[in-house]
PDB file of N, CA and C in Angstrom:
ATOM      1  N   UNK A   1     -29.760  32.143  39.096  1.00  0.00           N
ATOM      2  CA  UNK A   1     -29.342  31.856  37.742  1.00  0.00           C
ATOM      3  C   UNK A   1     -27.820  31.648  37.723  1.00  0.00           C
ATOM      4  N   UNK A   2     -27.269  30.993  36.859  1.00  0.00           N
ATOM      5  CA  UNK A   2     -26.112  30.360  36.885  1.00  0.00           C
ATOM      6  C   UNK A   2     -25.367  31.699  36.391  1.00  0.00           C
ATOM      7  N   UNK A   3     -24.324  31.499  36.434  1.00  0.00           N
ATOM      8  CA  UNK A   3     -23.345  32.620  35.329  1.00  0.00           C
ATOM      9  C   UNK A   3     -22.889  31.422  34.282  1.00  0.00           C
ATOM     10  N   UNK A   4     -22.333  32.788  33.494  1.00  0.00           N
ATOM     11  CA  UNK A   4     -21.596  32.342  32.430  1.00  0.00           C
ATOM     12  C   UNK A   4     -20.846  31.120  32.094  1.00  0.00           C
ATOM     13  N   UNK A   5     -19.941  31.418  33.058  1.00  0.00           N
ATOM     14  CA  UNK A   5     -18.266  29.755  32.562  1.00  0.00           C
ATOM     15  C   UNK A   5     -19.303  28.764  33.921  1.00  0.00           C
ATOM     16  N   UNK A   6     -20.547  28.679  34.604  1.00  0.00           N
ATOM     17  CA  UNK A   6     -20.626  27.401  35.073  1.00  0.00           C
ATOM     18  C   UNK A   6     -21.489  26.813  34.635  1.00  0.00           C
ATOM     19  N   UNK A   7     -21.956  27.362  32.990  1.00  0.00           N
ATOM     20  CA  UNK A   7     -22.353  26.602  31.880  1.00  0.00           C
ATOM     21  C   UNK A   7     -21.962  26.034  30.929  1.00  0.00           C
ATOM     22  N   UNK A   8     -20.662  26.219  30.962  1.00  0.00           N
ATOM     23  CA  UNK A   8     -19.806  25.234  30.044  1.00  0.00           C
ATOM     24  C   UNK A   8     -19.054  24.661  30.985  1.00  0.00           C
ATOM     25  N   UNK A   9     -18.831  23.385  30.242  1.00  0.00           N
ATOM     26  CA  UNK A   9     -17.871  22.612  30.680  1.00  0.00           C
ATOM     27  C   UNK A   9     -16.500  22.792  30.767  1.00  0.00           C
ATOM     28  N   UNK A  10     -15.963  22.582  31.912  1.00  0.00           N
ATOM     29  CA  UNK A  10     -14.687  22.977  32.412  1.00  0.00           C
ATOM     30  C   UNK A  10     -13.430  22.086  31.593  1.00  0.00           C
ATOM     31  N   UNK A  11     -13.664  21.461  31.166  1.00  0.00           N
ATOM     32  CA  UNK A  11     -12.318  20.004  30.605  1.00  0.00           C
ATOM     33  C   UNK A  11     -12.196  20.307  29.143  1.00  0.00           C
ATOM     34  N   UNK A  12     -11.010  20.746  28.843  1.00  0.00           N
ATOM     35  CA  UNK A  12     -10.840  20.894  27.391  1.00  0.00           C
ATOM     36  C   UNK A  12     -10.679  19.900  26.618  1.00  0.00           C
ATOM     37  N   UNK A  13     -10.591  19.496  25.276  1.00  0.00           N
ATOM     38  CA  UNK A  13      -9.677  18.209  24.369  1.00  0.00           C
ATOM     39  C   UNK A  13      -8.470  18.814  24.648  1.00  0.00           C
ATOM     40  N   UNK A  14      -7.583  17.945  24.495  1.00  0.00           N
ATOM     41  CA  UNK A  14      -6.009  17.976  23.922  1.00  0.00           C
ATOM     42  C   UNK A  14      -5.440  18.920  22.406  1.00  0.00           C
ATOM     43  N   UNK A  15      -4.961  19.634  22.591  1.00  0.00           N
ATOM     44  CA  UNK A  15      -4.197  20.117  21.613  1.00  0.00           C
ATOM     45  C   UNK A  15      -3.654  19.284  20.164  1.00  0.00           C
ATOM     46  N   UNK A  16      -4.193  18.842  18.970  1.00  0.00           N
ATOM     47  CA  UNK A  16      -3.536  17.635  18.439  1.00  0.00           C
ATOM     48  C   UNK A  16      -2.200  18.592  17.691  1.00  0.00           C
ATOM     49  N   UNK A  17      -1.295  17.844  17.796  1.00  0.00           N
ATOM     50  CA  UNK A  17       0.038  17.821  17.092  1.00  0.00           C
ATOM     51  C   UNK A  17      -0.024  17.429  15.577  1.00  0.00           C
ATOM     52  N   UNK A  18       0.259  18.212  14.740  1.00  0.00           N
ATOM     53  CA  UNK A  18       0.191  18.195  13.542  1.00  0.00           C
ATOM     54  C   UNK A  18       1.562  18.017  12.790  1.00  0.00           C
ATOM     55  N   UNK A  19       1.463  17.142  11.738  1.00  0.00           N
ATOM     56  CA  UNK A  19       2.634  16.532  10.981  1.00  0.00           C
ATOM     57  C   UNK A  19       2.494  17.678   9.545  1.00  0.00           C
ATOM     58  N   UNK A  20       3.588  18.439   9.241  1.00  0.00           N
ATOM     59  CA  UNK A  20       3.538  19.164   8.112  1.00  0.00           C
ATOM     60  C   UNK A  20       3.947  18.281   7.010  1.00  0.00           C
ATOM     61  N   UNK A  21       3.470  18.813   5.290  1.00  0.00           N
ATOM     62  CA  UNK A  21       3.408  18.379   4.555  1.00  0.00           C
ATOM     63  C   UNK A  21       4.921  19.002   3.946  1.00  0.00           C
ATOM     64  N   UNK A  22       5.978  17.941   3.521  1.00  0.00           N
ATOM     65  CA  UNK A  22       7.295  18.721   2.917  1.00  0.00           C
ATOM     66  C   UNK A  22       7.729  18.767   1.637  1.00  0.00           C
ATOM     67  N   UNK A  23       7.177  17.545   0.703  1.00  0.00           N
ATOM     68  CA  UNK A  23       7.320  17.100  -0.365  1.00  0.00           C
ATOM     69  C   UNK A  23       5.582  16.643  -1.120  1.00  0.00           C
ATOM     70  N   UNK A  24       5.316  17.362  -1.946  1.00  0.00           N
ATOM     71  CA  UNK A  24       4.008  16.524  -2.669  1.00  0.00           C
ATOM     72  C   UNK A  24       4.582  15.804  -4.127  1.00  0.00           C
ATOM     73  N   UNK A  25       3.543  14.669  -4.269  1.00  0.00           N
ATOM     74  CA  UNK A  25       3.988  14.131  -5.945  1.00  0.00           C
ATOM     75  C   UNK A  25       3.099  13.084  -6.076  1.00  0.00           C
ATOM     76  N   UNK A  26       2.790  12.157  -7.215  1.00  0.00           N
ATOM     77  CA  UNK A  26       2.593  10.988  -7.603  1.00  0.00           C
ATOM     78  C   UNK A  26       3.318   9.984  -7.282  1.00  0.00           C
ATOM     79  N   UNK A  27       2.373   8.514  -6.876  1.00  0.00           N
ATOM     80  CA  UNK A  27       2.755   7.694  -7.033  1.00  0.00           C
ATOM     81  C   UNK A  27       2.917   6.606  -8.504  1.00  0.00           C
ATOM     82  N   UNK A  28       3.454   5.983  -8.772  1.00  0.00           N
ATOM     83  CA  UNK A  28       3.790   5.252 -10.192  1.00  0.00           C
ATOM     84  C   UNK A  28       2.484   4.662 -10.697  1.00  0.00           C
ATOM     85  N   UNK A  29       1.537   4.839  -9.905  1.00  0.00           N
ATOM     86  CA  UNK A  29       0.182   4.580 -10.487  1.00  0.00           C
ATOM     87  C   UNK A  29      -0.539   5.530 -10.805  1.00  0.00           C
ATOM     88  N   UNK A  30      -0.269   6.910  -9.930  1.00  0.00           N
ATOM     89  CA  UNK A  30      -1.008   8.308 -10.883  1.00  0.00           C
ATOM     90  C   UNK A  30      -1.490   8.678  -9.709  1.00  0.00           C
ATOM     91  N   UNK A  31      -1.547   8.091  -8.395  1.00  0.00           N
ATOM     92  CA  UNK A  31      -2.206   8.758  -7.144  1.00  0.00           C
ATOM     93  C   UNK A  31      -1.647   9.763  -6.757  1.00  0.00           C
ATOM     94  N   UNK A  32      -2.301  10.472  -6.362  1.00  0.00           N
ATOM     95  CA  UNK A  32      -1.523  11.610  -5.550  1.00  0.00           C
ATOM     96  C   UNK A  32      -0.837  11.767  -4.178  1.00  0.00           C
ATOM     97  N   UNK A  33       0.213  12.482  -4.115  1.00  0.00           N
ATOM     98  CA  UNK A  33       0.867  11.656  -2.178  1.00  0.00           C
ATOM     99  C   UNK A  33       1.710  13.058  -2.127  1.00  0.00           C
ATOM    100  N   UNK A  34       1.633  12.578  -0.805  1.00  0.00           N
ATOM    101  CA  UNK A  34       2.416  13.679   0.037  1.00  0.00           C
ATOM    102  C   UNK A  34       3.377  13.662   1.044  1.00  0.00           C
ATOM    103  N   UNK A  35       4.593  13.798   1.477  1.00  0.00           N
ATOM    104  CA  UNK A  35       5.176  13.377   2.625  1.00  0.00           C
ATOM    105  C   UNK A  35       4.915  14.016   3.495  1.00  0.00           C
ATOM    106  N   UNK A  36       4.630  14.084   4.865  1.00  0.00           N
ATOM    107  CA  UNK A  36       4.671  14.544   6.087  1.00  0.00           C
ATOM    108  C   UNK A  36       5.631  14.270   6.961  1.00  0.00           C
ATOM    109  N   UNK A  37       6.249  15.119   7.842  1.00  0.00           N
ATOM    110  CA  UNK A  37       7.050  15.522   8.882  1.00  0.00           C
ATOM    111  C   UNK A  37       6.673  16.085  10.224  1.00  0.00           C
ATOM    112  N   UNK A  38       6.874  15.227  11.411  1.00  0.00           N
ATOM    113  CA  UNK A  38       6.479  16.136  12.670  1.00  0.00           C
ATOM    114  C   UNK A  38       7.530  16.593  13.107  1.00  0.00           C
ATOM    115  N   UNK A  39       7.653  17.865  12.902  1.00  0.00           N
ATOM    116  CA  UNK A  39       9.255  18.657  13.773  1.00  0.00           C
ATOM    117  C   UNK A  39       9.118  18.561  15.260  1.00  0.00           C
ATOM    118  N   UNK A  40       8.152  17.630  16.049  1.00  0.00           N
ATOM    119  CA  UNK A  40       8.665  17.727  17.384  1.00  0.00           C
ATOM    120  C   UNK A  40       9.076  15.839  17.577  1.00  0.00           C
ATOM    121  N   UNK A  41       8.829  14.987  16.971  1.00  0.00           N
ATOM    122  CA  UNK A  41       9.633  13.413  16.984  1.00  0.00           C
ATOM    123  C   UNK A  41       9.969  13.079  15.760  1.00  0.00           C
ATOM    124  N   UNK A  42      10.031  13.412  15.007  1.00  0.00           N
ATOM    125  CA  UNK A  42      10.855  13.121  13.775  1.00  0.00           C
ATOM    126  C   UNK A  42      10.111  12.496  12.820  1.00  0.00           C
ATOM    127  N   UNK A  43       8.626  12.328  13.280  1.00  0.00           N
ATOM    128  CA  UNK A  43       7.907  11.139  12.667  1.00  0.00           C
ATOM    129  C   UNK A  43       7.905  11.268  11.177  1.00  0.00           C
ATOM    130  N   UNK A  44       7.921  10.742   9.807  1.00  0.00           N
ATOM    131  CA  UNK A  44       8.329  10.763   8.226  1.00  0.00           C
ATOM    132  C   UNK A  44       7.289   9.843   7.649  1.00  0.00           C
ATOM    133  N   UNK A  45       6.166  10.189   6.333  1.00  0.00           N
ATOM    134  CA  UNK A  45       5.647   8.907   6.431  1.00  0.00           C
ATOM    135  C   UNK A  45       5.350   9.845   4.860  1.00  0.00           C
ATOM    136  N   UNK A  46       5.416   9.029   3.625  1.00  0.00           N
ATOM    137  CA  UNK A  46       4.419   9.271   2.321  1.00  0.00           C
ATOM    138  C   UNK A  46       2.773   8.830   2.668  1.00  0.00           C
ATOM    139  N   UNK A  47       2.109   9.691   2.087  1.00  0.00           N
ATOM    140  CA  UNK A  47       0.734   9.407   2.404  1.00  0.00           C
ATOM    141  C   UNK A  47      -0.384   9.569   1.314  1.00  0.00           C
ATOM    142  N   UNK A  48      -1.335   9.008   0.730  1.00  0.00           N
ATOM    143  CA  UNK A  48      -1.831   9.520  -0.196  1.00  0.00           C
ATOM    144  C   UNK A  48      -2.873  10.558   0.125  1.00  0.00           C
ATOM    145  N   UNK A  49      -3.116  11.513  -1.006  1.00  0.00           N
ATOM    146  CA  UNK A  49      -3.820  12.583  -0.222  1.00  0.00           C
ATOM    147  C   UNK A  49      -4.818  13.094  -1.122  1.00  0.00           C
ATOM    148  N   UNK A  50      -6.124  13.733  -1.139  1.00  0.00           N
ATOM    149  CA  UNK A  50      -7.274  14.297  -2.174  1.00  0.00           C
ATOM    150  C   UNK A  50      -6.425  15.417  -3.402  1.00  0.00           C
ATOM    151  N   UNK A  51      -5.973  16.313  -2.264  1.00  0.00           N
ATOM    152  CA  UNK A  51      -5.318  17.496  -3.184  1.00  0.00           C
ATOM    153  C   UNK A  51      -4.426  18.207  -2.301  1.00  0.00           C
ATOM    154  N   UNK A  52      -3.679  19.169  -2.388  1.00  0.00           N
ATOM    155  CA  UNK A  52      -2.461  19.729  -2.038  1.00  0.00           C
ATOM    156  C   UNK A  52      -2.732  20.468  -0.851  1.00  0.00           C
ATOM    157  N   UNK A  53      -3.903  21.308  -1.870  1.00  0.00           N
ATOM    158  CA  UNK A  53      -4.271  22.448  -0.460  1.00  0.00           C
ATOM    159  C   UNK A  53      -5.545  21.650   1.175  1.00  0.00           C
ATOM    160  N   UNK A  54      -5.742  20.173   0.744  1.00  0.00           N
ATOM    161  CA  UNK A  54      -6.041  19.667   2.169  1.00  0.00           C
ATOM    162  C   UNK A  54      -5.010  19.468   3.091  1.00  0.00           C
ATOM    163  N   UNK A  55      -4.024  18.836   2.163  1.00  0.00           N
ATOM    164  CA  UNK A  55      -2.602  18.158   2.664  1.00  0.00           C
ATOM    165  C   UNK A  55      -1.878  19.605   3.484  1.00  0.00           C
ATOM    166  N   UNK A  56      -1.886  20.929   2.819  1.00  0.00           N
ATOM    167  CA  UNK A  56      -1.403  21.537   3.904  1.00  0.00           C
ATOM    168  C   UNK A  56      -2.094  22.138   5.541  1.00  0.00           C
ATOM    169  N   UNK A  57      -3.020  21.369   5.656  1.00  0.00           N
ATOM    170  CA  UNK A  57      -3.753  21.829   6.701  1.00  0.00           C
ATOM    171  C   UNK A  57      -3.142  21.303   7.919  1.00  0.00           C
ATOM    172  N   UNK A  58      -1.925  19.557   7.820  1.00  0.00           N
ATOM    173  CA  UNK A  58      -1.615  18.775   8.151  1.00  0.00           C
ATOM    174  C   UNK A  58      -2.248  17.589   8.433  1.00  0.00           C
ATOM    175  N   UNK A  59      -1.440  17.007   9.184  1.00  0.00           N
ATOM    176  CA  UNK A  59      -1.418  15.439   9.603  1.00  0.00           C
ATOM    177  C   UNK A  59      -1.726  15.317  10.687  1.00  0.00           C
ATOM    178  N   UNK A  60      -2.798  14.259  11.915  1.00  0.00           N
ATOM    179  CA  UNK A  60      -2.608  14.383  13.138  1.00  0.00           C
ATOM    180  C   UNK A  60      -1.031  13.334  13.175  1.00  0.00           C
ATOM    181  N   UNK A  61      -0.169  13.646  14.262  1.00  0.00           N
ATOM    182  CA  UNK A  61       0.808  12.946  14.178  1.00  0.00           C
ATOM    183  C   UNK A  61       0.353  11.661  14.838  1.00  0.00           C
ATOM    184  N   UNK A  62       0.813  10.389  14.335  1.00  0.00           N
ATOM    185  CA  UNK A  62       0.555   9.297  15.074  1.00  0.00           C
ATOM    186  C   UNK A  62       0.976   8.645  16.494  1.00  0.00           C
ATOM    187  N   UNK A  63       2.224   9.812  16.456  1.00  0.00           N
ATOM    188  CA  UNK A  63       3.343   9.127  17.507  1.00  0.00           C
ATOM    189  C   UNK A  63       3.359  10.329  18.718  1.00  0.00           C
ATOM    190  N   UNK A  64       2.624  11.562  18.089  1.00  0.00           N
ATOM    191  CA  UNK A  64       2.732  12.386  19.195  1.00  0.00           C
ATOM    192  C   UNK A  64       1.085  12.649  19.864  1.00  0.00           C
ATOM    193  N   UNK A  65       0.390  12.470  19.499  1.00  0.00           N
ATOM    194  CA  UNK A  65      -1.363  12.032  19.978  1.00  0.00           C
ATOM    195  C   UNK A  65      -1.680  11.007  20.393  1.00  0.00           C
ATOM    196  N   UNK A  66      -0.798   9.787  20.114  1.00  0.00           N
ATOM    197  CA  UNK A  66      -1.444   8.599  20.710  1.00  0.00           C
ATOM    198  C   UNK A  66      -1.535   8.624  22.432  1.00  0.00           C
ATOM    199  N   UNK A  67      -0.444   9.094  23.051  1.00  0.00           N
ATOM    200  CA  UNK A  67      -0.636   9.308  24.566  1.00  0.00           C
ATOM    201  C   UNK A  67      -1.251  10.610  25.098  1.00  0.00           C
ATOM    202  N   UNK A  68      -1.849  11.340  24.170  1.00  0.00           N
ATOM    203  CA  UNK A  68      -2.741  12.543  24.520  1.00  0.00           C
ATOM    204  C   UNK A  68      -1.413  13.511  25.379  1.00  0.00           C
ATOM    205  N   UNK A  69      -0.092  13.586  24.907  1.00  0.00           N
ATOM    206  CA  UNK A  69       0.273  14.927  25.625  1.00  0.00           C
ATOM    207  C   UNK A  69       0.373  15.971  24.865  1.00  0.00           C
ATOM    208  N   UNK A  70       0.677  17.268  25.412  1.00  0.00           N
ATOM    209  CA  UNK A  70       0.476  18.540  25.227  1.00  0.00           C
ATOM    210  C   UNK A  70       1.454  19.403  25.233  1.00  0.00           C
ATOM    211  N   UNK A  71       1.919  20.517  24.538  1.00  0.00           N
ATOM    212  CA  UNK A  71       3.185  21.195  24.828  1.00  0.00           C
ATOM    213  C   UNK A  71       2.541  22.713  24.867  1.00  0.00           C
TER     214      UNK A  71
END
């Protein structure tokens, strides 16, 4: 019988990098938006969002996941 860990799979996912939320508000049409910030590349982007408390869960960052690294 096998053990334990040589029943799961050995290869993890990647860690995703998350963009925090710094500023929430409306847009001039009544949508709701949020800015995000990644404190490890600087990445800055308004985004529209459902509600506040999804928006703080974060962002995957675009610029720090696209090459799958890890810190």
């Amino acid at each position: 019988m096998k053990r334990q860990m040589e029943l799961l799979p050995s290869a993890r996912r990647a860690r995703r990098i998350m963009a925090r939320i710094i500023d929430a508000g409306n847009y001039p049409d009544g949508r709701k938006a949020a800015q995000f910030a990644c404190r490890r590349c600087g990445w800055v982007q308004w985004m529209p969002i459902k509600n506040v408390s999804t928006a703080k869960r974060g962002y995957p960052c675009p610029d720090c996941n696209k090459c799958g690294i890890d810190l």
